[in-house]
C-alpha atoms as a PDB file:
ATOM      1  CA  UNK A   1    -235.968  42.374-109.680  1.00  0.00           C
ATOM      2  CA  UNK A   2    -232.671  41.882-108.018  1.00  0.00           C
ATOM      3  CA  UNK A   3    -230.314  43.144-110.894  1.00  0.00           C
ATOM      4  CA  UNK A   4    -228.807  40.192-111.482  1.00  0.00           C
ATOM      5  CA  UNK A   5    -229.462  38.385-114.995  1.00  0.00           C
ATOM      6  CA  UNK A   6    -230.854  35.116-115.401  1.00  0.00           C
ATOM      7  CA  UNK A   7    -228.449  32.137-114.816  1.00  0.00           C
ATOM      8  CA  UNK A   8    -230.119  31.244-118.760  1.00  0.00           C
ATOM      9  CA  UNK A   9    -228.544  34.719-119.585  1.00  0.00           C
ATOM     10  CA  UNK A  10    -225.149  33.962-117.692  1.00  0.00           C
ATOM     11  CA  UNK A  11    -225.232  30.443-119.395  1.00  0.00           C
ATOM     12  CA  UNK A  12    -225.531  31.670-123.091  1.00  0.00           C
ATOM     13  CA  UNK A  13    -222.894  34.335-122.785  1.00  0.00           C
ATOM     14  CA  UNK A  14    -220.744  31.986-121.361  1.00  0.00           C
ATOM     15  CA  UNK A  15    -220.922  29.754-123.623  1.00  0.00           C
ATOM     16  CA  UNK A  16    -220.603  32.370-126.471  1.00  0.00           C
ATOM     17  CA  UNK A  17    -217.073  33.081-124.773  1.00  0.00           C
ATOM     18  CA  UNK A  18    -215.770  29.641-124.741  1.00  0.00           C
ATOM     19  CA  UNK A  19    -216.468  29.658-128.746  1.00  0.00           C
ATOM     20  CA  UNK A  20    -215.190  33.069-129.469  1.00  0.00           C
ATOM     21  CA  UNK A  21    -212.240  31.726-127.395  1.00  0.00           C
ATOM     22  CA  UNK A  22    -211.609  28.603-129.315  1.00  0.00           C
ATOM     23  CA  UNK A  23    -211.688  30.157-132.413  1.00  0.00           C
ATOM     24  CA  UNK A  24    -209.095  32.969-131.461  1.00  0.00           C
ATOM     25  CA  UNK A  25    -207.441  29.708-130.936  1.00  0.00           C
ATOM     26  CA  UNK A  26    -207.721  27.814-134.419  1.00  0.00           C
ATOM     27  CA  UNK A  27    -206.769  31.297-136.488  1.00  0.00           C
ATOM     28  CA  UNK A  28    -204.061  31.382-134.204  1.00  0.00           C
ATOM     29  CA  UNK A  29    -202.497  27.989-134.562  1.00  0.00           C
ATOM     30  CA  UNK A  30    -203.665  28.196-138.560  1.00  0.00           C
ATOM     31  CA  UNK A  31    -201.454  31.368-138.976  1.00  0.00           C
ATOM     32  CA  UNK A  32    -198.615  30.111-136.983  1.00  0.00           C
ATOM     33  CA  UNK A  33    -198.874  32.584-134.009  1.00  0.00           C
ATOM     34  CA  UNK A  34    -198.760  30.491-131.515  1.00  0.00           C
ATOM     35  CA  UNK A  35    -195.242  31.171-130.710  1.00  0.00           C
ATOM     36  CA  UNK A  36    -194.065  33.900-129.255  1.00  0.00           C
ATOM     37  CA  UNK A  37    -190.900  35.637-129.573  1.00  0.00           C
ATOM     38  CA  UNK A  38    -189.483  38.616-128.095  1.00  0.00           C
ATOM     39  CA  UNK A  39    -186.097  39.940-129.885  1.00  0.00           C
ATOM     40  CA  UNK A  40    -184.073  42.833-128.890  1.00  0.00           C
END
């Protein structure tokens, strides 16, 4: 064995990302955080 996972393996965790991802997205846009402001 090489060391290297599976492209299957790279595939699933990918896409596992790209959902975690979109719904840091949706909480954030439901809450109202998706602007940011910087006072001082």
């Amino acid at each position: 064995m090489s060391g290297r996972p599976p492209t299957e393996e790279l595939a699933r965790v990918e896409g596992q990302r790209w959902a975690i991802e979109d719904a840091f997205k949706t909480a954030k846009t439901e809450l109202g955080l998706t602007h940011n402001e910087t006072r001082s």
